[in-house]
N, C-alpha and C. Protein backbone atom coordinates (compact mmCIF):
# COMPACT_ATOMS: atom_id res chain seq x y z
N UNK A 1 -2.64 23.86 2.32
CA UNK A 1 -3.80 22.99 2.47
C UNK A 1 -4.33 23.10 3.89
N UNK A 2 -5.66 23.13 4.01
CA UNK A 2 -6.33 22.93 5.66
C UNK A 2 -6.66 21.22 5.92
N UNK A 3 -6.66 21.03 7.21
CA UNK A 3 -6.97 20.23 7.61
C UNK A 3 -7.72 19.08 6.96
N UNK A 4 -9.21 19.68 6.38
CA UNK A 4 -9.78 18.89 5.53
C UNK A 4 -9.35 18.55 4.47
N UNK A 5 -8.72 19.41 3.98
CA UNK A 5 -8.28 18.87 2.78
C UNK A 5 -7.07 18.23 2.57
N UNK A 6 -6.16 17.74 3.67
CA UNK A 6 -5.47 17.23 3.67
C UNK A 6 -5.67 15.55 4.15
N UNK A 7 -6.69 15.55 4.99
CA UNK A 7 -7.77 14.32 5.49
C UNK A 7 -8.53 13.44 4.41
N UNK A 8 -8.66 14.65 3.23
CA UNK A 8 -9.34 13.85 2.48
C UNK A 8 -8.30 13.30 1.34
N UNK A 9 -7.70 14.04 1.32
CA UNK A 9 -6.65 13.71 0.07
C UNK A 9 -5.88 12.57 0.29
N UNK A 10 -5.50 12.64 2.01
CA UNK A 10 -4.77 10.85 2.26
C UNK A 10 -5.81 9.87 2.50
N UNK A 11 -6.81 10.49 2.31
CA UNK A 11 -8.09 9.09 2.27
C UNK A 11 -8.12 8.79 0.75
N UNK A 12 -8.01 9.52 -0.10
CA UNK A 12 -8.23 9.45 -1.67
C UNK A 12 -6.66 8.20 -1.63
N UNK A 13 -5.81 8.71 -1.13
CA UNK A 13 -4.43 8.05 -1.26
C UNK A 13 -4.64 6.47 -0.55
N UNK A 14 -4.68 6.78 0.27
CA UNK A 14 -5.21 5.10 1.05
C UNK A 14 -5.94 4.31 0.47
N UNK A 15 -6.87 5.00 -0.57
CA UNK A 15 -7.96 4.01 -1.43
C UNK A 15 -7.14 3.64 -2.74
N UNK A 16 -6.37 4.18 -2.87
CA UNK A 16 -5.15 3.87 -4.13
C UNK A 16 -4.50 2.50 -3.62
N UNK A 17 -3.81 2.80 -2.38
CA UNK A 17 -3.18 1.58 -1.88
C UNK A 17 -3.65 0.92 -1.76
N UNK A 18 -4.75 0.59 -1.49
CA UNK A 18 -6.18 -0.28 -0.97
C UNK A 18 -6.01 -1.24 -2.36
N UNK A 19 -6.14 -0.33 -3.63
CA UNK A 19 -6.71 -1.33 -4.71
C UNK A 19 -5.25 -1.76 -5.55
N UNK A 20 -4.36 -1.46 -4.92
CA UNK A 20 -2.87 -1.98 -5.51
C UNK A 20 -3.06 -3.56 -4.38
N UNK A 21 -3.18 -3.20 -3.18
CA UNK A 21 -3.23 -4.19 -2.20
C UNK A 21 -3.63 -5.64 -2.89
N UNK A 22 -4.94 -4.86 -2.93
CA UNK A 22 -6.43 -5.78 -3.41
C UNK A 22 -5.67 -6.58 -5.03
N UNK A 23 -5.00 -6.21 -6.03
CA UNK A 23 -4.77 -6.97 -6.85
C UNK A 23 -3.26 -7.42 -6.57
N UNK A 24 -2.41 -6.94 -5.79
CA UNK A 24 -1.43 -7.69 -5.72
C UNK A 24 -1.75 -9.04 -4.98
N UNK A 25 -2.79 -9.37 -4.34
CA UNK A 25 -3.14 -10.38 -3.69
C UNK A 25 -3.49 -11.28 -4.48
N UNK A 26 -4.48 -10.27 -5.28
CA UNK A 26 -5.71 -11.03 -6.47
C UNK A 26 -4.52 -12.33 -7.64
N UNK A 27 -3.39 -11.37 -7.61
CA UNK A 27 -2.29 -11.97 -8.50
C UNK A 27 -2.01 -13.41 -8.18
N UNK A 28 -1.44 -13.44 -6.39
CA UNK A 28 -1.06 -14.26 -5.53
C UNK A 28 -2.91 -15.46 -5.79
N UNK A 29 -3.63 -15.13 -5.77
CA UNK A 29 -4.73 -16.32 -5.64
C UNK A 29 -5.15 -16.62 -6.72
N UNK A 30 -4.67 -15.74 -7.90
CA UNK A 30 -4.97 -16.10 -9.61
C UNK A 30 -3.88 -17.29 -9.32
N UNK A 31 -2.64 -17.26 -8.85
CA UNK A 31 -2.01 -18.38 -9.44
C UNK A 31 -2.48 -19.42 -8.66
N UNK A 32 -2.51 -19.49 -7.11
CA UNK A 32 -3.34 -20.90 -6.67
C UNK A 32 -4.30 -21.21 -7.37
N UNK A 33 -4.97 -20.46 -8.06
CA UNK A 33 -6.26 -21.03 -8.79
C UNK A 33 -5.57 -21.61 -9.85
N UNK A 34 -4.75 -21.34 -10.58
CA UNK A 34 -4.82 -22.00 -11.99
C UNK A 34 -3.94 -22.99 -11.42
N UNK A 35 -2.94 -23.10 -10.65
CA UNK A 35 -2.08 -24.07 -10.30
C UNK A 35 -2.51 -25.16 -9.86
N UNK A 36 -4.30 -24.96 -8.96
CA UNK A 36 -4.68 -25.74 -8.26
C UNK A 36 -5.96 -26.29 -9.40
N UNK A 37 -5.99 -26.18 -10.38
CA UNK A 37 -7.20 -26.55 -11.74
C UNK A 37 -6.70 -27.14 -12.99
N UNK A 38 -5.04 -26.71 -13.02
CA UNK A 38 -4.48 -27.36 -14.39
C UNK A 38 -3.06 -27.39 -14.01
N UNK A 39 -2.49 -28.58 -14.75
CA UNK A 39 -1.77 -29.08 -14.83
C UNK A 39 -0.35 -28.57 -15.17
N UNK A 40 -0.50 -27.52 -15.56
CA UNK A 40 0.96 -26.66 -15.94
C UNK A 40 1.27 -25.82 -14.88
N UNK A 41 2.55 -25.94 -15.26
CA UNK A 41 3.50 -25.53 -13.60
C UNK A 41 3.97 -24.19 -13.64
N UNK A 42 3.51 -23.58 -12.82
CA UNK A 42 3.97 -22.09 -12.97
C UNK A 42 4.76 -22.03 -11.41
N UNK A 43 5.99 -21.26 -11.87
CA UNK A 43 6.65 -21.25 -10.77
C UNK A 43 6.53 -20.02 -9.47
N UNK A 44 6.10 -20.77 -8.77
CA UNK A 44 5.19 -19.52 -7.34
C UNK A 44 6.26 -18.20 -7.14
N UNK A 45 7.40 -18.37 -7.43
CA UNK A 45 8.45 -17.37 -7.10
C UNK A 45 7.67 -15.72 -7.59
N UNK A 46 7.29 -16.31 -9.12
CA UNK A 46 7.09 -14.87 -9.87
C UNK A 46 6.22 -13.82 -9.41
N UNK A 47 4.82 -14.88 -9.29
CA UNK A 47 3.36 -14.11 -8.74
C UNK A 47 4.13 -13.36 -7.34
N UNK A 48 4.70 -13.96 -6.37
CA UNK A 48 5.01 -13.52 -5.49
C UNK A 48 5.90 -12.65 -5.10
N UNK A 49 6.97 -12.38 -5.94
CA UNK A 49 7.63 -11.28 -6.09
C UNK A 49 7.07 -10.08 -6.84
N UNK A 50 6.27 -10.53 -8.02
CA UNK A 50 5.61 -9.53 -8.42
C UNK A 50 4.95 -9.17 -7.78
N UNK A 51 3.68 -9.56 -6.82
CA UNK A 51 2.93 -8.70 -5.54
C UNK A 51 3.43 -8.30 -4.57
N UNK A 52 4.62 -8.52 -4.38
CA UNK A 52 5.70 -8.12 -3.37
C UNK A 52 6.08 -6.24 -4.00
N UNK A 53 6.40 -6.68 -5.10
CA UNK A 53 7.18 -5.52 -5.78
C UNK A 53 5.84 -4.72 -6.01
N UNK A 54 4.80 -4.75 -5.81
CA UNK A 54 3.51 -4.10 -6.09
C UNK A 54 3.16 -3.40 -4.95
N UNK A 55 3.46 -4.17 -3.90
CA UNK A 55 2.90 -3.60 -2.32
C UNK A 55 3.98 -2.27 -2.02
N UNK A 56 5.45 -3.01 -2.55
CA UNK A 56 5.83 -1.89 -2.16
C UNK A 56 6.06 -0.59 -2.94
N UNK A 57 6.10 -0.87 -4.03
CA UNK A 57 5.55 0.20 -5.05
C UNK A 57 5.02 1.52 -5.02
N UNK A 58 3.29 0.16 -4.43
CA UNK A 58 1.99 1.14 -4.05
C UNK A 58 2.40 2.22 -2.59
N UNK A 59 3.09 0.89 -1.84
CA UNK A 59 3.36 1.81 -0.21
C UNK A 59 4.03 3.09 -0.72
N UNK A 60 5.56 3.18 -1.01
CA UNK A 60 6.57 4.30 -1.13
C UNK A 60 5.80 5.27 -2.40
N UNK A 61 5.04 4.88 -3.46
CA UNK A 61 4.73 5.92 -4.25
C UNK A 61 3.74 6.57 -3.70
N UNK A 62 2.31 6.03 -3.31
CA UNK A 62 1.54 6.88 -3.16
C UNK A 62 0.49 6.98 -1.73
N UNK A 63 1.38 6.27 -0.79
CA UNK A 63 1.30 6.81 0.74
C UNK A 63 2.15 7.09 1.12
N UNK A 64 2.06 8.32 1.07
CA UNK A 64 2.19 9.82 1.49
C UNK A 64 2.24 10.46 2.55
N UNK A 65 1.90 11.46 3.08
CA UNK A 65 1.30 12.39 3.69
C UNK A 65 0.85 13.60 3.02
N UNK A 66 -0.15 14.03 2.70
CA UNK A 66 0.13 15.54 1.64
C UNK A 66 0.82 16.40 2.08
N UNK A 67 0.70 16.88 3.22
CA UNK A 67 1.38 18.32 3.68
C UNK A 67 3.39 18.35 3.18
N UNK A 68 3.73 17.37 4.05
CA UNK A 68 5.06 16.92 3.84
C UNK A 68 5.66 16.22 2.97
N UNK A 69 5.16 15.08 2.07
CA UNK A 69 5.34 14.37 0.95
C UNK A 69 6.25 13.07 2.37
N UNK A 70 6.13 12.85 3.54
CA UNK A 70 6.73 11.60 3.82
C UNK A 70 6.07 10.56 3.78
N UNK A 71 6.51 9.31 3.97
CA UNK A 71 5.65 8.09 4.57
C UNK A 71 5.69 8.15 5.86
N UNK A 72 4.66 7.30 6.23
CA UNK A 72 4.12 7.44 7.75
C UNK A 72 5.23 6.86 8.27
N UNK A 73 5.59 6.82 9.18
CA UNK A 73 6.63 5.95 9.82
C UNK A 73 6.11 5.38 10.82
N UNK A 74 6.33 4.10 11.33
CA UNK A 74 5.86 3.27 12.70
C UNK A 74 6.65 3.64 13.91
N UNK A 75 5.92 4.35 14.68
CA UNK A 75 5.95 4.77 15.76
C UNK A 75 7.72 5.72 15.66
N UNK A 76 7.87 6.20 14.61
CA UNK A 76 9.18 7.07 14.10
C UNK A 76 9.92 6.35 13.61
N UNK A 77 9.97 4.84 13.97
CA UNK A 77 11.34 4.03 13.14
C UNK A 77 10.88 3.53 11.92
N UNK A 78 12.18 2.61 11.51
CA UNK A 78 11.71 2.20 10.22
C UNK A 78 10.60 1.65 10.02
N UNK A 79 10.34 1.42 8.99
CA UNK A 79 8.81 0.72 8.26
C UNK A 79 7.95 1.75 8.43
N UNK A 80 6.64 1.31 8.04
CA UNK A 80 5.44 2.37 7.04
C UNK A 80 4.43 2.01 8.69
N UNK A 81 4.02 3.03 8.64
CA UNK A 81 2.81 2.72 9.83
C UNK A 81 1.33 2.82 8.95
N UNK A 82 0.40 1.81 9.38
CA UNK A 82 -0.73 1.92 8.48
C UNK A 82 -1.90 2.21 8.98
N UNK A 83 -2.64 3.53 8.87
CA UNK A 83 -4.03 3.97 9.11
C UNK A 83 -3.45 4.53 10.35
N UNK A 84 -2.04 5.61 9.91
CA UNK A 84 -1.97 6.83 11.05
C UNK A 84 -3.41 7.63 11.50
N UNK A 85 -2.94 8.21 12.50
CA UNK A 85 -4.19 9.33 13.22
C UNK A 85 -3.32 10.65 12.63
N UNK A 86 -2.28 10.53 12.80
CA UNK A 86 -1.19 11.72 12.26
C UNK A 86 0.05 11.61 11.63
N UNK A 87 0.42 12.51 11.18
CA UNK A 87 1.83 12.17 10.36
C UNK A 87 2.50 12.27 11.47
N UNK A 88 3.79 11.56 11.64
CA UNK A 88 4.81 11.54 12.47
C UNK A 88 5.67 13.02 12.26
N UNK A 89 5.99 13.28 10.91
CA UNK A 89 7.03 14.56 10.63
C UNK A 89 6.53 15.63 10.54
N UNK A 90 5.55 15.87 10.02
CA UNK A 90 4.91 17.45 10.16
C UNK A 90 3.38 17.23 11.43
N UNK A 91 3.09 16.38 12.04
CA UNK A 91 2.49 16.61 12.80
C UNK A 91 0.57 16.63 12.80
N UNK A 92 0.51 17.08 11.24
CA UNK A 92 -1.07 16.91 10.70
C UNK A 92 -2.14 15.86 10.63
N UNK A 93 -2.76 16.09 10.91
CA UNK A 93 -4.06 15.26 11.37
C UNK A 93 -4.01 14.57 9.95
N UNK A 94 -4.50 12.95 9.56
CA UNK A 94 -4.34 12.41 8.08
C UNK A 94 -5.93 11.68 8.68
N UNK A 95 -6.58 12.05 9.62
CA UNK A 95 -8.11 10.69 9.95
C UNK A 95 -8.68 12.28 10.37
């Protein structure tokens, strides 16, 4: 892969995560809404583990890097770094 096409492909990927983001949240404010409109008790644990288990899902499956197949890493250590300039392990431009 060249440059561009590796730029664009983790932008295609970032917009994936973007809309896992976007409804694991959506999940989290579906239940304040119904919790906060009716009377039946839903227990906050679920929504919230389930968007939990969504974020990270979305993170480890499909942010990436193309060239290398890693996740970004924050500043090399653990955890995911978000809206790299470059991959940490192979070095390639991802912006």
């Amino acid at each position: 892969m060249n440059d561009q096409e590796i730029i664009l492909e983790f932008s295609k990927r970032e917009r994936t995560v973007t809309i896992i983001f976007a409804i694991a949240f959506g999940i989290v404010g579906l239940y304040i809404v119904v919790n906060y409109l009716t009377t039946i008790y839903f227990n906050p644990a679920f929504p919230f583990l389930i968007s939990c288990g969504l974020m990270i899902y979305g993170t480890y499956k499909y942010y990436r890097c193309p060239n290398c197949n890693h996740v970004p890493k924050a500043l090399g250590q653990a955890g995911v770094q978000m809206s790299p300039e470059s991959c940490g392990d192979c070095g390639k431009k991802l912006r």
